[in-house]
N, C-alpha and C. Protein backbone atom coordinates (compact mmCIF):
# COMPACT_ATOMS: atom_id res chain seq x y z
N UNK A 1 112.09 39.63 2.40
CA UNK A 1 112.76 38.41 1.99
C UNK A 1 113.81 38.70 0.92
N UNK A 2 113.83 39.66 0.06
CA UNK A 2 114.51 40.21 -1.07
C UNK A 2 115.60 40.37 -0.74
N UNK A 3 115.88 41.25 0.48
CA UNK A 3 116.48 41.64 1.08
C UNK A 3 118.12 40.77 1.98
N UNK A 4 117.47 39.57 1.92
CA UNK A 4 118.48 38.50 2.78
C UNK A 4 119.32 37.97 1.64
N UNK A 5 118.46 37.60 0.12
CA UNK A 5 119.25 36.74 -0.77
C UNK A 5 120.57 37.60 -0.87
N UNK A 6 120.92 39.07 -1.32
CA UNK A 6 122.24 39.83 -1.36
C UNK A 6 122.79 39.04 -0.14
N UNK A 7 122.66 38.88 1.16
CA UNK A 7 123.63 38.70 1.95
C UNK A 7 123.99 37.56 1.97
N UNK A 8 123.09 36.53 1.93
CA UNK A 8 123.60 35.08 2.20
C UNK A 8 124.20 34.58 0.76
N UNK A 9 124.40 35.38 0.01
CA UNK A 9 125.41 35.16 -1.37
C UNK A 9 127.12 35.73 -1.10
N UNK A 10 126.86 36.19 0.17
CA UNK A 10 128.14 36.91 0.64
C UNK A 10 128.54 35.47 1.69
N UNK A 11 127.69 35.00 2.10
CA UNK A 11 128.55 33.70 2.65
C UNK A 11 128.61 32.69 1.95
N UNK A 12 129.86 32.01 2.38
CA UNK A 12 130.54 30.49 1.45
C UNK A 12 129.02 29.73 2.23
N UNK A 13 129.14 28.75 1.12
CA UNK A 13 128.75 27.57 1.15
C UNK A 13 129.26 26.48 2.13
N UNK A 14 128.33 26.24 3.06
CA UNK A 14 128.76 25.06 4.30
C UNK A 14 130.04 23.94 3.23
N UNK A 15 129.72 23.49 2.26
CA UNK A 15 130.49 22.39 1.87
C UNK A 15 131.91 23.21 1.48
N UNK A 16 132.21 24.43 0.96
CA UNK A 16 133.06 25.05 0.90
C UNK A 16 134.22 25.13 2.05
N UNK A 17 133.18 25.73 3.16
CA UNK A 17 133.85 25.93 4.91
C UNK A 17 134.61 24.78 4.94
N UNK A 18 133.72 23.12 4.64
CA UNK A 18 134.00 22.11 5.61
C UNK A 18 135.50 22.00 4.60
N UNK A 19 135.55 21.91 3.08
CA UNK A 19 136.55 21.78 2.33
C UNK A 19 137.46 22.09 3.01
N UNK A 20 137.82 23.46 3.64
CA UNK A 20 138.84 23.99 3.83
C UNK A 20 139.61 24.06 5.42
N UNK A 21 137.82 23.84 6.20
CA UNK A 21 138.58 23.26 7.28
C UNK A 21 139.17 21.76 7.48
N UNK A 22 138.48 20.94 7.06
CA UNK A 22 139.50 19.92 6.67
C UNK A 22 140.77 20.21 5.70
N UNK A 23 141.09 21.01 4.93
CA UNK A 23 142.45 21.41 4.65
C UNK A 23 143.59 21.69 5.28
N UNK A 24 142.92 22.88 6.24
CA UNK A 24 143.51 22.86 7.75
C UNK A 24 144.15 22.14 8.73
N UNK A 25 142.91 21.00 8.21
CA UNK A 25 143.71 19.93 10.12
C UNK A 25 144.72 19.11 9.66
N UNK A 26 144.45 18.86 7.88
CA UNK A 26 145.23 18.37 7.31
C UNK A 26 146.51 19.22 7.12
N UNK A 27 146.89 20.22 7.03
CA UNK A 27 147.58 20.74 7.20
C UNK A 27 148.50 20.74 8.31
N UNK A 28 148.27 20.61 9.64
CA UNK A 28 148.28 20.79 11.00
C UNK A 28 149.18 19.83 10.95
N UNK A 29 148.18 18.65 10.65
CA UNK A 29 148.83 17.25 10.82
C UNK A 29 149.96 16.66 10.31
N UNK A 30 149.90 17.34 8.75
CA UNK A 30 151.39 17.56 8.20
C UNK A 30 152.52 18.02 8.62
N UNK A 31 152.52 18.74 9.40
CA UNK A 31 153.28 19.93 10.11
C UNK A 31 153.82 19.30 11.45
N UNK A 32 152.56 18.71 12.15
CA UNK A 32 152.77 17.62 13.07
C UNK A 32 153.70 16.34 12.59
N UNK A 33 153.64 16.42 11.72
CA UNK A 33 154.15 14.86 11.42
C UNK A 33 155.69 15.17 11.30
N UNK A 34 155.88 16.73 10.26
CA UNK A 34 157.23 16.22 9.73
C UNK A 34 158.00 16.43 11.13
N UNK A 35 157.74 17.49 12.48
CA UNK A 35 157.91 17.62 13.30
C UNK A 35 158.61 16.36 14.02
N UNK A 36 157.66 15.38 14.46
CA UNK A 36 157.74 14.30 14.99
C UNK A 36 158.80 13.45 14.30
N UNK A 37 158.38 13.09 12.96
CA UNK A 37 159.65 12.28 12.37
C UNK A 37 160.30 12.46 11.37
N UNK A 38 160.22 13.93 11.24
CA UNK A 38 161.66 14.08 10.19
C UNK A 38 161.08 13.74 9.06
N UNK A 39 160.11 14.04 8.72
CA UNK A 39 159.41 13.87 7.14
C UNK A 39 159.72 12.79 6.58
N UNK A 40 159.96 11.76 7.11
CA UNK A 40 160.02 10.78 5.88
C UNK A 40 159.07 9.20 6.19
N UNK A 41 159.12 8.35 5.25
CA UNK A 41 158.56 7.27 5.79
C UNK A 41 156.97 7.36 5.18
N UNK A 42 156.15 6.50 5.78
CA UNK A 42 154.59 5.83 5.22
C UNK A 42 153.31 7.13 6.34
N UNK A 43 154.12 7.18 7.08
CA UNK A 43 153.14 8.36 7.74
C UNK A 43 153.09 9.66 6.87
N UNK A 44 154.42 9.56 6.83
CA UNK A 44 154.96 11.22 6.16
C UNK A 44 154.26 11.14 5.03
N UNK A 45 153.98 9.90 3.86
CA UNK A 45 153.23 10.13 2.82
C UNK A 45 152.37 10.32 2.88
N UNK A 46 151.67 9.26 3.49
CA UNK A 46 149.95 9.24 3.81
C UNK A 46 149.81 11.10 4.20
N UNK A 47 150.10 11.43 5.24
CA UNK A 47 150.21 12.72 5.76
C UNK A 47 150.43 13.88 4.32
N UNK A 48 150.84 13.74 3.59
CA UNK A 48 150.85 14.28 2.70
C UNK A 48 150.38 14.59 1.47
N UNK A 49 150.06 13.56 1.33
CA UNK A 49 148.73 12.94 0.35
C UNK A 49 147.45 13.62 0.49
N UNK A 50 147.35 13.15 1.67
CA UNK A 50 146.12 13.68 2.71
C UNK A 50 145.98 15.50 2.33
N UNK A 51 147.02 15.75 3.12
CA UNK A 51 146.93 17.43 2.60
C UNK A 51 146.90 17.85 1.47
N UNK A 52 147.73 17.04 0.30
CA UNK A 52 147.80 17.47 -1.03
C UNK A 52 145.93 17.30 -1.91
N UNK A 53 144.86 16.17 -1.15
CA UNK A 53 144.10 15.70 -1.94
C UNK A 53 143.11 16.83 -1.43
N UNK A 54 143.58 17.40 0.08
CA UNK A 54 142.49 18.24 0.47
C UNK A 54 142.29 19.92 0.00
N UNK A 55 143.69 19.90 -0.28
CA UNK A 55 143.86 21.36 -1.01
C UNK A 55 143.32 21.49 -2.43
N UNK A 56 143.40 20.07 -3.29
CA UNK A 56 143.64 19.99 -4.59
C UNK A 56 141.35 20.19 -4.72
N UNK A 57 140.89 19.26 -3.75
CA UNK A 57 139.35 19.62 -3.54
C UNK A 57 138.82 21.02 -2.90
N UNK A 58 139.82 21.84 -2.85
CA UNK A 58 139.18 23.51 -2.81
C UNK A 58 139.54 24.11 -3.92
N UNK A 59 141.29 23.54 -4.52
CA UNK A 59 141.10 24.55 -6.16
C UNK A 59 140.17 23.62 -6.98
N UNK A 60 139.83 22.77 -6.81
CA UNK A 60 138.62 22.49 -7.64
C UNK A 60 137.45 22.59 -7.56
N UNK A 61 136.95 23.07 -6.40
CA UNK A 61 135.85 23.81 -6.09
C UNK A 61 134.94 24.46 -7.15
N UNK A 62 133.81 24.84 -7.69
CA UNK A 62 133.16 25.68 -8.38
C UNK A 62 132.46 26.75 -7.49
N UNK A 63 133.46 27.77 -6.92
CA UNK A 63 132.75 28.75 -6.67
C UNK A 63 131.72 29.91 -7.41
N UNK A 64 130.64 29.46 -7.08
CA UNK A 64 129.39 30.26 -7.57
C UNK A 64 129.09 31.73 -6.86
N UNK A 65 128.84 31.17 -6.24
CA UNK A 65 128.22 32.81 -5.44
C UNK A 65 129.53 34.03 -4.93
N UNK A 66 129.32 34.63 -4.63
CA UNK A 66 130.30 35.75 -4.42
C UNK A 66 130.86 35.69 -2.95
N UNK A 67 130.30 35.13 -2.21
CA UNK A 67 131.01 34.30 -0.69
C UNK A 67 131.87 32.81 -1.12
N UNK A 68 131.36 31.99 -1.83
CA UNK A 68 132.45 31.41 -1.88
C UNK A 68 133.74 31.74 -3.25
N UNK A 69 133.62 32.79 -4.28
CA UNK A 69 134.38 33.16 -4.63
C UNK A 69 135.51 34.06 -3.41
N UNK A 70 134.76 34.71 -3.01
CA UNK A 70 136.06 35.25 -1.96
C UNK A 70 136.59 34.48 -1.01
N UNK A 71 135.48 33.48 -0.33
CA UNK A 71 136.26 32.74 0.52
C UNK A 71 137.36 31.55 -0.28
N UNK A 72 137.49 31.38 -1.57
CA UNK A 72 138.03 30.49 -1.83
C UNK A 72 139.42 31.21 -2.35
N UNK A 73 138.99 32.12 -2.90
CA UNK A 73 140.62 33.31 -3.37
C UNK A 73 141.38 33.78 -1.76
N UNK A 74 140.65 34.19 -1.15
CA UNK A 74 141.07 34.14 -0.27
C UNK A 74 142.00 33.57 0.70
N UNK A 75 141.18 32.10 0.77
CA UNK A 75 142.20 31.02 1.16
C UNK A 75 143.31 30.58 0.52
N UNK A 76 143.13 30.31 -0.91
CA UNK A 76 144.03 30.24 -1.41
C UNK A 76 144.81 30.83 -1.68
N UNK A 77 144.88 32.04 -1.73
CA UNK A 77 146.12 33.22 -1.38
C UNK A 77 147.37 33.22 -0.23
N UNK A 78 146.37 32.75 0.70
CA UNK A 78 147.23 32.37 1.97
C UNK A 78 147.84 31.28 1.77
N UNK A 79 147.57 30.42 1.15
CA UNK A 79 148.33 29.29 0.47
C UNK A 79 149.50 29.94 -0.24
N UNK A 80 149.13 30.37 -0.73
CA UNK A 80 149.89 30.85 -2.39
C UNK A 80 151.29 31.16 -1.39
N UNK A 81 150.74 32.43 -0.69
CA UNK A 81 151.73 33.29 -0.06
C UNK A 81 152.95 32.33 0.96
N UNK A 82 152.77 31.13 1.39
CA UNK A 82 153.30 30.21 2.09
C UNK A 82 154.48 29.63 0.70
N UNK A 83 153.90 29.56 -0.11
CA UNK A 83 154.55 29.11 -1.06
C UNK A 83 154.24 27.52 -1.60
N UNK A 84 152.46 27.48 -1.24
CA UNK A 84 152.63 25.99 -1.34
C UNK A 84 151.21 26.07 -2.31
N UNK A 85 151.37 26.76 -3.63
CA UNK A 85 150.45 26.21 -4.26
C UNK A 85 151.00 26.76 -5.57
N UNK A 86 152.07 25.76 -5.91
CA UNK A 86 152.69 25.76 -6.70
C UNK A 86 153.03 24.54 -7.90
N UNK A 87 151.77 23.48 -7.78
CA UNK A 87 151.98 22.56 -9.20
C UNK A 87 150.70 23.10 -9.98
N UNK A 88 151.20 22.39 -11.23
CA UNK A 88 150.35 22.24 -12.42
C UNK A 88 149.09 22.24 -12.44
N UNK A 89 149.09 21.13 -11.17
CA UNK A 89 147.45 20.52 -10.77
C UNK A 89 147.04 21.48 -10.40
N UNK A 90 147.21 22.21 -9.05
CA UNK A 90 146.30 23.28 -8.55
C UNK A 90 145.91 24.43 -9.94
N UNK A 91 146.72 25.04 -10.80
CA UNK A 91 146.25 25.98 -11.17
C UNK A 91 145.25 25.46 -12.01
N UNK A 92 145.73 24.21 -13.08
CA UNK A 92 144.43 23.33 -13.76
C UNK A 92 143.31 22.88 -12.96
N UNK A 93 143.26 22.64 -11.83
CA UNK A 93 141.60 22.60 -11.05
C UNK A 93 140.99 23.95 -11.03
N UNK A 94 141.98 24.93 -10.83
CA UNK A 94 141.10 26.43 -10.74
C UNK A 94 140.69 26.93 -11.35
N UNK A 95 141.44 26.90 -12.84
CA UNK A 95 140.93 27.32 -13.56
C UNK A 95 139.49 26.21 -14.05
N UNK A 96 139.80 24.36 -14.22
CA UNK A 96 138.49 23.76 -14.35
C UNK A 96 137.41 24.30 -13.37
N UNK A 97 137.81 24.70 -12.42
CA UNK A 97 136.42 25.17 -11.42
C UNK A 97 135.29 26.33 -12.05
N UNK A 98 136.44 27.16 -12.81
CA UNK A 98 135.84 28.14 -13.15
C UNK A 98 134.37 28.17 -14.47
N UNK A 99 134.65 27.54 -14.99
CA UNK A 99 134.24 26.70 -16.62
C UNK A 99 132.44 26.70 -16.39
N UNK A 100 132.32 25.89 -15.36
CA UNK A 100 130.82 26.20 -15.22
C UNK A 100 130.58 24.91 -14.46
């Protein structure tokens, strides 16, 4: 039994996963949207919002264990690298995540 706790500290946390796959579709959908109409308008916000509130609930995340520390640097790297995690807010949730 000793033996399993090391590994299952190497996987994220189900509520972590779901965080980020809903980040995703939200993402998608953003992407979908500006596609369709030219980014602007009450969709385009909502749509944006949407993605902005879902990203902003993974840098605020409190990753504990060492699976969801990597899965969350991780992801958010790939963010980073897109160029879209770039306000105030995100780095102040990450670092509040960290705190305890």
């Amino acid at each position: 039994m000793a033996l399993d706790a090391p590994r299952r500290d190497r996987e994220p946390n189900v509520e972590l996963v779901a965080l980020i796959e809903a980040h995703k579709s939200a993402y998608t959908a953003l992407r979908k949207t500006v596609e369709e109409i030219s980014g602007s308008g009450s969709i385009f916000d909502n749509a944006c919002r949407t993605e902005e509130n879902a990203l902003m609930a993974i840098c605020a995340y409190p990753a504990i264990t060492e699976g969801d520390r990597l899965a969350k640097a991780g992801y958010l790297l790939q963010i980073e690298a897109r160029g879209e995690l770039d306000l105030p807010q995100h780095m102040q949730a990450i670092l509040r995540s960290t705190m305890g």
